[in-house]
PDB file of N, CA and C in Angstrom:
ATOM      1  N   UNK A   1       0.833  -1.156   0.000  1.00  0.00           N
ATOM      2  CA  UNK A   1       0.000   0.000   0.000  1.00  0.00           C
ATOM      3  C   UNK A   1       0.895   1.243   0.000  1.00  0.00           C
ATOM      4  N   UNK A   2       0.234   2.707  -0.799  1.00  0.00           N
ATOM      5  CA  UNK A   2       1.406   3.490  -0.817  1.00  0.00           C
ATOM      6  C   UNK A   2       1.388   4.545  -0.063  1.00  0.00           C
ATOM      7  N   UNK A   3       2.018   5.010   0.086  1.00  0.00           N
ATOM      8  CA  UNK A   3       1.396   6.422   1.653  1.00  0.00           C
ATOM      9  C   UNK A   3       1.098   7.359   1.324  1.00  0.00           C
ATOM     10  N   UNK A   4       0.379   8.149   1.852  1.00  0.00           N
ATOM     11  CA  UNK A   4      -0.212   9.196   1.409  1.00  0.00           C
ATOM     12  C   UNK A   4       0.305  10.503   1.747  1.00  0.00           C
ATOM     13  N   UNK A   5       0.389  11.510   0.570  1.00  0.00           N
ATOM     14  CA  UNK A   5       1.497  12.456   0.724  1.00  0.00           C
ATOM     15  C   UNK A   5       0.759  13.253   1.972  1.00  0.00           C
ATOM     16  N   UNK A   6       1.245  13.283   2.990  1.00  0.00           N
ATOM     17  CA  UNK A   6       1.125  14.121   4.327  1.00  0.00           C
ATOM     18  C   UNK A   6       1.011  15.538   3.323  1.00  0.00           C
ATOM     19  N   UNK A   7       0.485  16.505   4.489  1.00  0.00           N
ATOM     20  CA  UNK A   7      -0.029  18.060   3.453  1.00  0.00           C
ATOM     21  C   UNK A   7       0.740  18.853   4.276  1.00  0.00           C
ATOM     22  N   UNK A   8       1.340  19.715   3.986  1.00  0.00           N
ATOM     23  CA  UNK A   8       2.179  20.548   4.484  1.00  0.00           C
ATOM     24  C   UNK A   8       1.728  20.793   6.159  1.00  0.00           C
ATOM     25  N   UNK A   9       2.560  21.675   6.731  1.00  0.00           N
ATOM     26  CA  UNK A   9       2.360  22.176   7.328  1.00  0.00           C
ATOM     27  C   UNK A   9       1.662  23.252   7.312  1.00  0.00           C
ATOM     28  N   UNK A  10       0.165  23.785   8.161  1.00  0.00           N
ATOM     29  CA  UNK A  10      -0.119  24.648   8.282  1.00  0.00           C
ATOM     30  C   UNK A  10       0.460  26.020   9.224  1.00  0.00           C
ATOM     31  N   UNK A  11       0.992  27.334   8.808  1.00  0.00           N
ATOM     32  CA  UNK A  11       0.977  28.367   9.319  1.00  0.00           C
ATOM     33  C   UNK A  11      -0.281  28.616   9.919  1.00  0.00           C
ATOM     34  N   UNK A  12       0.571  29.148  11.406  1.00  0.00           N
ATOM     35  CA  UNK A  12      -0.597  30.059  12.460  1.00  0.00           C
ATOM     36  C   UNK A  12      -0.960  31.089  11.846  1.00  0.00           C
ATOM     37  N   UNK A  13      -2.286  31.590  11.848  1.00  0.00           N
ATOM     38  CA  UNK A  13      -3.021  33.025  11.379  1.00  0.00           C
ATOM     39  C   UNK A  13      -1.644  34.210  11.910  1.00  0.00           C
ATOM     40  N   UNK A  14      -1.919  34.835  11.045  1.00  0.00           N
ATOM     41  CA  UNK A  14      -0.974  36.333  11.781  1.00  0.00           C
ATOM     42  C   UNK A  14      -2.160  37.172  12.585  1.00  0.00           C
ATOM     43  N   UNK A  15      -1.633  37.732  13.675  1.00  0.00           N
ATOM     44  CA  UNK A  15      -2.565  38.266  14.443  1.00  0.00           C
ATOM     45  C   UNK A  15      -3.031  39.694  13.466  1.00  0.00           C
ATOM     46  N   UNK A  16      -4.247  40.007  14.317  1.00  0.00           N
ATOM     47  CA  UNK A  16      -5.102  40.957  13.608  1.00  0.00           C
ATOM     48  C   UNK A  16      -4.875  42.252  14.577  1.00  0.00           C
ATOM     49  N   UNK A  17      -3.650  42.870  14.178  1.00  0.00           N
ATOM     50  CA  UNK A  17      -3.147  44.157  14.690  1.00  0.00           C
ATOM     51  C   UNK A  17      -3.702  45.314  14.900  1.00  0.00           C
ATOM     52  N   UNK A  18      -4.926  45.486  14.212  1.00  0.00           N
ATOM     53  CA  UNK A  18      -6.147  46.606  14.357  1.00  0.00           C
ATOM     54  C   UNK A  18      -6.996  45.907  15.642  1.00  0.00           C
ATOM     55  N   UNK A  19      -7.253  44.325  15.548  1.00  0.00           N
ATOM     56  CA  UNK A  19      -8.271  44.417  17.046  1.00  0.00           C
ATOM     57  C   UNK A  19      -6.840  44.168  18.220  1.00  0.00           C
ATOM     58  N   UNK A  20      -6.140  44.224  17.701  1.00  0.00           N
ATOM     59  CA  UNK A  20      -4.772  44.094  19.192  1.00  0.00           C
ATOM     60  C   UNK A  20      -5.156  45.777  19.845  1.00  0.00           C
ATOM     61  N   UNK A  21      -4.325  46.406  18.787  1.00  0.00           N
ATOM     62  CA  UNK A  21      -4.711  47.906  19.418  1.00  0.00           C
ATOM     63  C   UNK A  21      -5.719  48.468  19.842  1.00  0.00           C
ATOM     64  N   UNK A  22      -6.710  47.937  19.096  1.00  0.00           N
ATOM     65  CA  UNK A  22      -8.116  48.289  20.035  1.00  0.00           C
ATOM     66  C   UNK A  22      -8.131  47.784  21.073  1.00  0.00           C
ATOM     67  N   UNK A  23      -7.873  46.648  21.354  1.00  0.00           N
ATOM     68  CA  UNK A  23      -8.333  45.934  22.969  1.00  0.00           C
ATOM     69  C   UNK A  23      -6.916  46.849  23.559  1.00  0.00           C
ATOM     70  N   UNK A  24      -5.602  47.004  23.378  1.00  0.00           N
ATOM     71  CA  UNK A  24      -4.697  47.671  24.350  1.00  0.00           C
ATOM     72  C   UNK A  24      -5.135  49.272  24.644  1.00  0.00           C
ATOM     73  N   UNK A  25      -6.324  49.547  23.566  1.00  0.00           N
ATOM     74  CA  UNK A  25      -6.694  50.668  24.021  1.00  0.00           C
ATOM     75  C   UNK A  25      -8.025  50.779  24.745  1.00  0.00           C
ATOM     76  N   UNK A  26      -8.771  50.000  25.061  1.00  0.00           N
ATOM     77  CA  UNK A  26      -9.261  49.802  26.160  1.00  0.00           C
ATOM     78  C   UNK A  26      -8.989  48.877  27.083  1.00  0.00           C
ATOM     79  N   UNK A  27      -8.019  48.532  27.007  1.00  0.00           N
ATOM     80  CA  UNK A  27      -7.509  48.168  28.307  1.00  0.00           C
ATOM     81  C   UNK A  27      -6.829  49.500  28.962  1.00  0.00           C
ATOM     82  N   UNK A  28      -6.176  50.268  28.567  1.00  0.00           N
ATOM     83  CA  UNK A  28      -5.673  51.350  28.997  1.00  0.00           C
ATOM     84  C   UNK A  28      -6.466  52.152  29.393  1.00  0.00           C
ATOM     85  N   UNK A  29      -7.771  52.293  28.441  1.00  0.00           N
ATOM     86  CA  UNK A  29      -8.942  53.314  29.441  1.00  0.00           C
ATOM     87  C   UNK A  29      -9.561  52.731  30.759  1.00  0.00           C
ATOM     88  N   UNK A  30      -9.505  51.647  30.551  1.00  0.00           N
ATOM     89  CA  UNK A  30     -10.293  50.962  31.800  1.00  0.00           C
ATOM     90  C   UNK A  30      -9.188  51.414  33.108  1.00  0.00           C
ATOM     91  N   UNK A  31      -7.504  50.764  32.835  1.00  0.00           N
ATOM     92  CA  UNK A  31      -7.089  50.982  33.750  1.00  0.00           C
ATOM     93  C   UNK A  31      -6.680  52.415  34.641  1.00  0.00           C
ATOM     94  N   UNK A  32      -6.969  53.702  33.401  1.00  0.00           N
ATOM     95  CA  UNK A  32      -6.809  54.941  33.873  1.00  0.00           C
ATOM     96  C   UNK A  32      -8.121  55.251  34.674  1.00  0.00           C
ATOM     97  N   UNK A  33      -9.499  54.485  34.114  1.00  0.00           N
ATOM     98  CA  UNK A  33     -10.607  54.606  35.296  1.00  0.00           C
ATOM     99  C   UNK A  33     -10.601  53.981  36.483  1.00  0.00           C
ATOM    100  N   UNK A  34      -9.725  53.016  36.153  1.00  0.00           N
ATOM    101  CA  UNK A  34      -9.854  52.540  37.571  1.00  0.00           C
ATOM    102  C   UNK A  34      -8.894  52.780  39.074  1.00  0.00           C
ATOM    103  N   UNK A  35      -7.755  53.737  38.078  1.00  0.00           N
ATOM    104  CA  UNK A  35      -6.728  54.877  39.389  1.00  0.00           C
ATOM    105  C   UNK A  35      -7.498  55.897  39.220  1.00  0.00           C
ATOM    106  N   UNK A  36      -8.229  56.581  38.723  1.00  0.00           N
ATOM    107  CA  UNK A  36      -9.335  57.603  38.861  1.00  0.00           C
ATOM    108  C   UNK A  36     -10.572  56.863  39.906  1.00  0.00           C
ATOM    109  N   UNK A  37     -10.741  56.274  39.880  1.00  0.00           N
ATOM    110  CA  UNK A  37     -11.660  55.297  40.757  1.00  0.00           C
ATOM    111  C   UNK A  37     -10.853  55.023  41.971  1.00  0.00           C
ATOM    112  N   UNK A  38     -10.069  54.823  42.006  1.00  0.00           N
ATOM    113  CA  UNK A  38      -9.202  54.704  42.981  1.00  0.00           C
ATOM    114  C   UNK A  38      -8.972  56.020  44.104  1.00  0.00           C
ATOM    115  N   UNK A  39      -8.791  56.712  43.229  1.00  0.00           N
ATOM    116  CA  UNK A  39      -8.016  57.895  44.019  1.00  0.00           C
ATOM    117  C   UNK A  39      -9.211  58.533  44.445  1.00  0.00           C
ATOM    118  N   UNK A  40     -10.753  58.604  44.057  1.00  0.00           N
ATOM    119  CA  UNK A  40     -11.917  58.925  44.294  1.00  0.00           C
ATOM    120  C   UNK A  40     -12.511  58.205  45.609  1.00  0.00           C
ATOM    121  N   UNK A  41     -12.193  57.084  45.652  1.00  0.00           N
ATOM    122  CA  UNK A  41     -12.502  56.240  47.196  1.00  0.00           C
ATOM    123  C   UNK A  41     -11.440  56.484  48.122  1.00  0.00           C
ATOM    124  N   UNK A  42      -9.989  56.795  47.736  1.00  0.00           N
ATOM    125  CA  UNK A  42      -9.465  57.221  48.796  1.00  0.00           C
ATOM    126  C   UNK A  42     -10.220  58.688  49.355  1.00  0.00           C
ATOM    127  N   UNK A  43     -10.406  59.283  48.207  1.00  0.00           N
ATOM    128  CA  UNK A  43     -10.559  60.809  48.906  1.00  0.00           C
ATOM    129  C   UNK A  43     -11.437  60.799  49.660  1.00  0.00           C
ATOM    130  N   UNK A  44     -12.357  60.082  49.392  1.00  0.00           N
ATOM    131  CA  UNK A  44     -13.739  59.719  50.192  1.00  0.00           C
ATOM    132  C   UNK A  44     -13.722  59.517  51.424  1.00  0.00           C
ATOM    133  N   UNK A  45     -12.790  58.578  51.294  1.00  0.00           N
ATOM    134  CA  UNK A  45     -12.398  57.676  52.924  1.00  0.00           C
ATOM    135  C   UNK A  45     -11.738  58.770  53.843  1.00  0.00           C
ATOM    136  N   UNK A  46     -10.733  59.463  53.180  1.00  0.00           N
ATOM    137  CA  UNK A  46      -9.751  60.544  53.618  1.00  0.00           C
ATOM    138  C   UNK A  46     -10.795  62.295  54.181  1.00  0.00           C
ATOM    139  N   UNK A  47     -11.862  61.915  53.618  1.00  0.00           N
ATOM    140  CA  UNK A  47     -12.836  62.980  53.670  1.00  0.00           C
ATOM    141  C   UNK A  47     -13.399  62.780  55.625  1.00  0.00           C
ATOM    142  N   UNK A  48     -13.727  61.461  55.730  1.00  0.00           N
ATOM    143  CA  UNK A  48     -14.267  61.012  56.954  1.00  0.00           C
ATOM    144  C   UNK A  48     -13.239  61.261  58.421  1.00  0.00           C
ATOM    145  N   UNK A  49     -11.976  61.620  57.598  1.00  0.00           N
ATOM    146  CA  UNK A  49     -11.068  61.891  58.933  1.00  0.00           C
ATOM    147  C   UNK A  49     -11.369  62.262  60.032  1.00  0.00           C
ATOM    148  N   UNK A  50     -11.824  61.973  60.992  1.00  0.00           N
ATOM    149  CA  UNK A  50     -12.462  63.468  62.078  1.00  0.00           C
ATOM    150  C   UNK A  50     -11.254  63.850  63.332  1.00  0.00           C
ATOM    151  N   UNK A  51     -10.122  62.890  63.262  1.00  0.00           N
ATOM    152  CA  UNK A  51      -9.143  63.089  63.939  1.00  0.00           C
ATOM    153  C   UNK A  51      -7.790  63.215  63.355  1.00  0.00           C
ATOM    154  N   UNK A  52      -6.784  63.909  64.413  1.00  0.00           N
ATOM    155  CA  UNK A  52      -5.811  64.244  63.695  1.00  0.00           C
ATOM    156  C   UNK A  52      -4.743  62.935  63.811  1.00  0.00           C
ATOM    157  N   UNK A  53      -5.201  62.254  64.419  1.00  0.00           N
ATOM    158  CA  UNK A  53      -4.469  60.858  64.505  1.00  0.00           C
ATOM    159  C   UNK A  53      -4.806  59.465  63.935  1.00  0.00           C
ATOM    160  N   UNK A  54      -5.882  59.962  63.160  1.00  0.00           N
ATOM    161  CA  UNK A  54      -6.654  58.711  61.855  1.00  0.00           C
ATOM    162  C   UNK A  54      -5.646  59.037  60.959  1.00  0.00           C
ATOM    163  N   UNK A  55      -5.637  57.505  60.378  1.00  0.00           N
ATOM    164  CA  UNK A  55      -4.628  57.267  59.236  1.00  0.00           C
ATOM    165  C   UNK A  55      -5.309  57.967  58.303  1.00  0.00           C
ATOM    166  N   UNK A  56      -4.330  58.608  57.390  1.00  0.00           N
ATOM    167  CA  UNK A  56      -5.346  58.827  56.176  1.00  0.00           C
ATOM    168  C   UNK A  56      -4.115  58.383  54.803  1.00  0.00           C
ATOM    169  N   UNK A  57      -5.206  58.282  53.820  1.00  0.00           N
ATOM    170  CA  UNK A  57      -4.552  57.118  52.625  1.00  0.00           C
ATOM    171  C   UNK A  57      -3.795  57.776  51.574  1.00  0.00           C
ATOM    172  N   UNK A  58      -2.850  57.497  51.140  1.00  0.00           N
ATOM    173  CA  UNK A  58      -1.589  58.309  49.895  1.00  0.00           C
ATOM    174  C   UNK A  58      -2.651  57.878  48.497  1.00  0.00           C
ATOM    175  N   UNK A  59      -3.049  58.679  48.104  1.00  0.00           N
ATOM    176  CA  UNK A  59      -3.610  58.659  46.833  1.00  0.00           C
ATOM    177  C   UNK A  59      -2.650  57.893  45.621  1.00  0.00           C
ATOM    178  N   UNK A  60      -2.918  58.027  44.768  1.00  0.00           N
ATOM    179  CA  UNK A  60      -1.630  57.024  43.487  1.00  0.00           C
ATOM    180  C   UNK A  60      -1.225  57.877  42.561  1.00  0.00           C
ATOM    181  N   UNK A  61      -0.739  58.958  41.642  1.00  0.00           N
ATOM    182  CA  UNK A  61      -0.661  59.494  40.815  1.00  0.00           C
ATOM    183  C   UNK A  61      -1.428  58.870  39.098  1.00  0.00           C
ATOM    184  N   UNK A  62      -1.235  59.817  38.556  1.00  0.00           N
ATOM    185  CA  UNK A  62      -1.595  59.131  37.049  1.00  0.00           C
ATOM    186  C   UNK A  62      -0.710  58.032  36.236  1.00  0.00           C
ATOM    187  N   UNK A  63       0.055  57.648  36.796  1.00  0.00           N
ATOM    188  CA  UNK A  63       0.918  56.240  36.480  1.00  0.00           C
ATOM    189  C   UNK A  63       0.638  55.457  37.565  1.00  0.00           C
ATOM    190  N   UNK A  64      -0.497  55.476  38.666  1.00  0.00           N
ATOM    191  CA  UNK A  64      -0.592  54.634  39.693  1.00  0.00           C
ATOM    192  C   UNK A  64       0.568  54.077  40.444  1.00  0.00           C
ATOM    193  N   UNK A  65       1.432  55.526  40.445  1.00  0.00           N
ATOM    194  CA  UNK A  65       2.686  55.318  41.587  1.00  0.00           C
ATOM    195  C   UNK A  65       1.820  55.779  43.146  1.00  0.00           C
ATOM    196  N   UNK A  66       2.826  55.221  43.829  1.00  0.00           N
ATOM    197  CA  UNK A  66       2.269  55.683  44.929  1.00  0.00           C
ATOM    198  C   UNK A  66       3.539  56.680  45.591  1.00  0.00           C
ATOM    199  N   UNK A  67       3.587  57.864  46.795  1.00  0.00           N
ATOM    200  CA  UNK A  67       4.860  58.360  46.978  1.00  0.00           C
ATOM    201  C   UNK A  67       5.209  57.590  47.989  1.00  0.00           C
ATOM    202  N   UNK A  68       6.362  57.185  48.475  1.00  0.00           N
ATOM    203  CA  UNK A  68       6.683  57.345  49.348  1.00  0.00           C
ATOM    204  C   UNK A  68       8.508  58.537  50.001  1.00  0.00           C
ATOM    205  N   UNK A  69       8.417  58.715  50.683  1.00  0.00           N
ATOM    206  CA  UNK A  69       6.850  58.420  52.678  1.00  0.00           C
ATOM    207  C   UNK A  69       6.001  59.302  52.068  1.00  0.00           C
ATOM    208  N   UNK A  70       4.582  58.898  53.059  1.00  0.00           N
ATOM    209  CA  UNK A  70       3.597  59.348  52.996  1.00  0.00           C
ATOM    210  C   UNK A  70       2.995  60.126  54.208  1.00  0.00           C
ATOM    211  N   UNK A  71       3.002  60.676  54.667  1.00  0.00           N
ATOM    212  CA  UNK A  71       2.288  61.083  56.034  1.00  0.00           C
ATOM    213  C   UNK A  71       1.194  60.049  56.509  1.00  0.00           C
ATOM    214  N   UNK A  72       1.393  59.899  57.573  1.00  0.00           N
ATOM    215  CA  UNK A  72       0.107  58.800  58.478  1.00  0.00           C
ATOM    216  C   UNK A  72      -0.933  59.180  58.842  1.00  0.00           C
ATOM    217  N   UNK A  73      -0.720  60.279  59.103  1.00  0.00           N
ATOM    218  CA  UNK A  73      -1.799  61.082  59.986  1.00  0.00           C
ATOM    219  C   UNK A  73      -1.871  62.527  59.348  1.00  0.00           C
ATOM    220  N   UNK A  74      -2.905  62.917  60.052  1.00  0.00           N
ATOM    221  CA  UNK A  74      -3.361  64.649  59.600  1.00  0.00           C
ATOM    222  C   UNK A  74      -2.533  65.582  60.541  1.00  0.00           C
ATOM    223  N   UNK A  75      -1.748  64.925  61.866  1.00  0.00           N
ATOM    224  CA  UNK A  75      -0.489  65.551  62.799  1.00  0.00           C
ATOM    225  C   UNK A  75       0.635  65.704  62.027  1.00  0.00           C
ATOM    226  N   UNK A  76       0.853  64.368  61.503  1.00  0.00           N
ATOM    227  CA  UNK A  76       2.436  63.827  60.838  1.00  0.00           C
ATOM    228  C   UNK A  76       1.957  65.035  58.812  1.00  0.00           C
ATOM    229  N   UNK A  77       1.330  65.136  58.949  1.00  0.00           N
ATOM    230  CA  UNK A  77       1.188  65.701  57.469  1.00  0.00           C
ATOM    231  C   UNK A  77       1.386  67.588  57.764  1.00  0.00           C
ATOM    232  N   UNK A  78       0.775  67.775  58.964  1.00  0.00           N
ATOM    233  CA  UNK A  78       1.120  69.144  59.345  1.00  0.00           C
ATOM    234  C   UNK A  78       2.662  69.230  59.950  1.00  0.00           C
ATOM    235  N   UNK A  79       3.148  68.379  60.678  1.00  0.00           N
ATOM    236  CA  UNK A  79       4.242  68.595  60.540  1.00  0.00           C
ATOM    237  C   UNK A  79       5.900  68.253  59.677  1.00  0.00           C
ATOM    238  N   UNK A  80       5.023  67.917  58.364  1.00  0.00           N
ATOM    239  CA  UNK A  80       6.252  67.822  57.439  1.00  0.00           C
ATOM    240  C   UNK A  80       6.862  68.933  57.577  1.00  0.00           C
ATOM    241  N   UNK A  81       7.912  68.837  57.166  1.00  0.00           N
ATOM    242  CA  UNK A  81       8.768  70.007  56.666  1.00  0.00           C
ATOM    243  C   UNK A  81       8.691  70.422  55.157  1.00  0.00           C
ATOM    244  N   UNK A  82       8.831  72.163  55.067  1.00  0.00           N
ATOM    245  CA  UNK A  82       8.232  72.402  53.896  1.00  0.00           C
ATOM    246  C   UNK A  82       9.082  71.454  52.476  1.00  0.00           C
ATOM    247  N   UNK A  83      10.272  70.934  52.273  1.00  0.00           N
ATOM    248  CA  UNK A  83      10.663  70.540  51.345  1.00  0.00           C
ATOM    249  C   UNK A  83       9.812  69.591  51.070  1.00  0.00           C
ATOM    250  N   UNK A  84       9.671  68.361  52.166  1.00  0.00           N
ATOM    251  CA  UNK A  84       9.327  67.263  52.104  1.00  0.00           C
ATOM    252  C   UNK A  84       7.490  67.302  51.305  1.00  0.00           C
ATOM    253  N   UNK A  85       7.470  68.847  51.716  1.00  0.00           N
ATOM    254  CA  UNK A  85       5.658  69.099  51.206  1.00  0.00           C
ATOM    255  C   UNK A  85       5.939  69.229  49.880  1.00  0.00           C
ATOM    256  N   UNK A  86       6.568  70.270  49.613  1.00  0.00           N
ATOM    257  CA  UNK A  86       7.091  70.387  47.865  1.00  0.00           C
ATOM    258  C   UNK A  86       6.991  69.146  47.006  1.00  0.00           C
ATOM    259  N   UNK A  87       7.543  68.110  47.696  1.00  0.00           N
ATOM    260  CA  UNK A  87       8.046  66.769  47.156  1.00  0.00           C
ATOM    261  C   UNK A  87       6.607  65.992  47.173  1.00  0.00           C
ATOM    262  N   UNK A  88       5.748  66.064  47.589  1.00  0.00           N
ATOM    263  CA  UNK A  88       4.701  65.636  47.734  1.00  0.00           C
ATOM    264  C   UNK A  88       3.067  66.238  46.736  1.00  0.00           C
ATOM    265  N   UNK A  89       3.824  67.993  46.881  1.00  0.00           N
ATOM    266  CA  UNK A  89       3.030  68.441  45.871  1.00  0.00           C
ATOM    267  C   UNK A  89       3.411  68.148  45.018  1.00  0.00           C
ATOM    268  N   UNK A  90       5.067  68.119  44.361  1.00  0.00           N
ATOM    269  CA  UNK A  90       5.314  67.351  42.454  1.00  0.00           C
ATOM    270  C   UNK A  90       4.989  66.569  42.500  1.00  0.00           C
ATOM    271  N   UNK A  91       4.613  65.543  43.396  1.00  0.00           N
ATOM    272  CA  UNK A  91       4.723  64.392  42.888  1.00  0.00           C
ATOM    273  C   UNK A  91       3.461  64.127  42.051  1.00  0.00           C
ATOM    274  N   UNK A  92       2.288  64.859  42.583  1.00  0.00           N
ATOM    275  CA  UNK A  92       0.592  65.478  42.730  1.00  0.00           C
ATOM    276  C   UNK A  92       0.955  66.034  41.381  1.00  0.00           C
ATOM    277  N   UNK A  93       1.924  66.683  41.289  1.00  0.00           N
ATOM    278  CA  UNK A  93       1.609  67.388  39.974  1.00  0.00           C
ATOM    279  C   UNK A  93       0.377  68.625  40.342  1.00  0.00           C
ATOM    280  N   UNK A  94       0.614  69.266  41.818  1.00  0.00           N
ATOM    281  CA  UNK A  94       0.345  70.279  42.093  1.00  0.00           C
ATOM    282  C   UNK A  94       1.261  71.408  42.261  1.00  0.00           C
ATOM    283  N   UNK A  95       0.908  72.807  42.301  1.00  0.00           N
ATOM    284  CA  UNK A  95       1.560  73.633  42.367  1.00  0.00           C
ATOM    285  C   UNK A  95       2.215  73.616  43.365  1.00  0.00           C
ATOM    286  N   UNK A  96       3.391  74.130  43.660  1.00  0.00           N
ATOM    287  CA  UNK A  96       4.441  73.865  44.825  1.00  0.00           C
ATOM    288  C   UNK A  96       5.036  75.492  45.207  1.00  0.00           C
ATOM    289  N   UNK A  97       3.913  76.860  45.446  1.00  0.00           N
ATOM    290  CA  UNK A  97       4.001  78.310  45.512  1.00  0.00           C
ATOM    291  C   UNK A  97       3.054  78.109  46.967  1.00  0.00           C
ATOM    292  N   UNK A  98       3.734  79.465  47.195  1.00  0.00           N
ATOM    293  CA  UNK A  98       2.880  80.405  48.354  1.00  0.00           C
ATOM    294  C   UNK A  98       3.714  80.042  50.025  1.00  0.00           C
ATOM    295  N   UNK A  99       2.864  80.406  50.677  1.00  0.00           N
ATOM    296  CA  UNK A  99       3.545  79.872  52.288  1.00  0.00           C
ATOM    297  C   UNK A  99       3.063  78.375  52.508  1.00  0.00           C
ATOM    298  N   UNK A 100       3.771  78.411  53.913  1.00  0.00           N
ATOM    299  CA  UNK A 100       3.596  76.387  54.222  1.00  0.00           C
ATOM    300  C   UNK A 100       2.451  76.194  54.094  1.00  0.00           C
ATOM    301  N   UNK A 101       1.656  76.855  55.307  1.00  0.00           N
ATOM    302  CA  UNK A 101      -0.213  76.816  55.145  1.00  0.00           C
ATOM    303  C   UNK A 101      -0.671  76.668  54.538  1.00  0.00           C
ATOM    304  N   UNK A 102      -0.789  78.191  53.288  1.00  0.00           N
ATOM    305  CA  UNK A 102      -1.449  77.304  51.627  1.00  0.00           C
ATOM    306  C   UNK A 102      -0.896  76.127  50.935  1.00  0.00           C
ATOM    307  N   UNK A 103       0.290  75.586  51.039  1.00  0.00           N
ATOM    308  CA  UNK A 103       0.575  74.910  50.212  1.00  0.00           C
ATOM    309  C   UNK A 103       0.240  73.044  51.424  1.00  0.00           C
ATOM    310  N   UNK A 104       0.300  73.226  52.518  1.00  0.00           N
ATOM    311  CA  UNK A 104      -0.255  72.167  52.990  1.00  0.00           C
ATOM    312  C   UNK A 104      -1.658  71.651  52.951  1.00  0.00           C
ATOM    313  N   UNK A 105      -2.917  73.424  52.713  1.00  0.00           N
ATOM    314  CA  UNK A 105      -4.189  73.107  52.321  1.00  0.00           C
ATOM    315  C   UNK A 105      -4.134  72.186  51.577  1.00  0.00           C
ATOM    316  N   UNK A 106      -3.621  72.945  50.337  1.00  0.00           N
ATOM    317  CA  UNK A 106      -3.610  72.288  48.657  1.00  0.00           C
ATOM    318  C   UNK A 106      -3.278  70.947  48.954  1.00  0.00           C
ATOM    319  N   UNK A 107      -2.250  70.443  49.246  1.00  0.00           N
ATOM    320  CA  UNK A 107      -2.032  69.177  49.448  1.00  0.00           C
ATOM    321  C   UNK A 107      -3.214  68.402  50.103  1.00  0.00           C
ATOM    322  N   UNK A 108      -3.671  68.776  51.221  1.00  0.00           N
ATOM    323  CA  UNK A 108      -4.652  67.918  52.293  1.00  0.00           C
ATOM    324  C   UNK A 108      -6.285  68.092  51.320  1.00  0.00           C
ATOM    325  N   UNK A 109      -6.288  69.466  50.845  1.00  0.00           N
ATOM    326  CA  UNK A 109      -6.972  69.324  49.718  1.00  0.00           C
ATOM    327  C   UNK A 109      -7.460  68.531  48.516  1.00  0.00           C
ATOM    328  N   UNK A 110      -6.396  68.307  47.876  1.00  0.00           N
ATOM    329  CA  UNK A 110      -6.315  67.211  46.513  1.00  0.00           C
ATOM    330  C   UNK A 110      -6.591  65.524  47.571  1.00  0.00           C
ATOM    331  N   UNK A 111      -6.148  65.634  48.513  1.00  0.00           N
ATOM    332  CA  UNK A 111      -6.004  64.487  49.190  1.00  0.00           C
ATOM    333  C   UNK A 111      -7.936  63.887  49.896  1.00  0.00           C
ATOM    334  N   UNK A 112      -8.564  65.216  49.829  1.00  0.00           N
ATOM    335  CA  UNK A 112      -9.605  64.821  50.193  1.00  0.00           C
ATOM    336  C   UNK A 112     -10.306  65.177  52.046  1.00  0.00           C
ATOM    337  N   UNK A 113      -8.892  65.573  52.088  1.00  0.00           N
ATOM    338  CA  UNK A 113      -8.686  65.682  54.137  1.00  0.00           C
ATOM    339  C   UNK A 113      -9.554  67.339  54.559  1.00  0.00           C
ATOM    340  N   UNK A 114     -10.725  67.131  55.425  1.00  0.00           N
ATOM    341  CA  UNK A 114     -11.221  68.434  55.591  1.00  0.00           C
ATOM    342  C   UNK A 114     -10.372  68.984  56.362  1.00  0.00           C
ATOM    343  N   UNK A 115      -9.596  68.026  57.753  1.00  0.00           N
ATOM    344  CA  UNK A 115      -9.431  68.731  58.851  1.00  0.00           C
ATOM    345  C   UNK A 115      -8.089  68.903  58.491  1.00  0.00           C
ATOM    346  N   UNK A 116      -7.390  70.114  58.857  1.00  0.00           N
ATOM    347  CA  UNK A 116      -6.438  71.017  58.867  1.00  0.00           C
ATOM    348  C   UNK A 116      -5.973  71.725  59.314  1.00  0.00           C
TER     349      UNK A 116
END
């Protein structure tokens, strides 16, 4: 009996590079909603502070870094020192002007923290 010519090998499909980029581009929106989502429940939580010795939470930046150090408390955040505030407002990608006071609002501000 004679054998039968085996058929080549089949090639894998080449991927479909228009739905790749679409799905990496919503994957990317999803994950920028969901550090926007993020940083929205911290503020929330950070909103409820009623003491100056409740932890309150380091928000994430827009690359979902987090800083560190972070202040622990609404004590430990008033008494940074102004560099260390500076360093905390770039990192915020907030303005880093004026005296300690305003610029610790702003910070405890973006952060969500009433008490000050």
């Amino acid at each position: 009996m004679a054998q039968q010519p085996q058929p080549p090998p089949q090639r894998p499909p080449l991927p479909n590079f228009n739905r790749m980029n679409q799905a990496f581009q919503i994957i990317t929106q999803e994950c920028s909603r969901f550090c926007i989502d993020t940083r929205s429940y911290y503020r929330s939580v950070n909103s409820c502070v009623t003491g100056e010795n409740e932890d309150i939470i380091a928000l994430p930046d827009f690359q979902n870094a987090y800083p560190n150090p972070f202040p622990t408390n609404v004590q430990s955040l008033r008494d940074l020192p102004g560099q260390n505030l500076d360093t905390l407002l770039a990192f915020y990608g907030l303005q880093v002007i004026g005296g300690l006071d305003a610029r610790q609002k702003r910070l405890a501000e973006y952060l969500g923290i009433k008490l000050l």
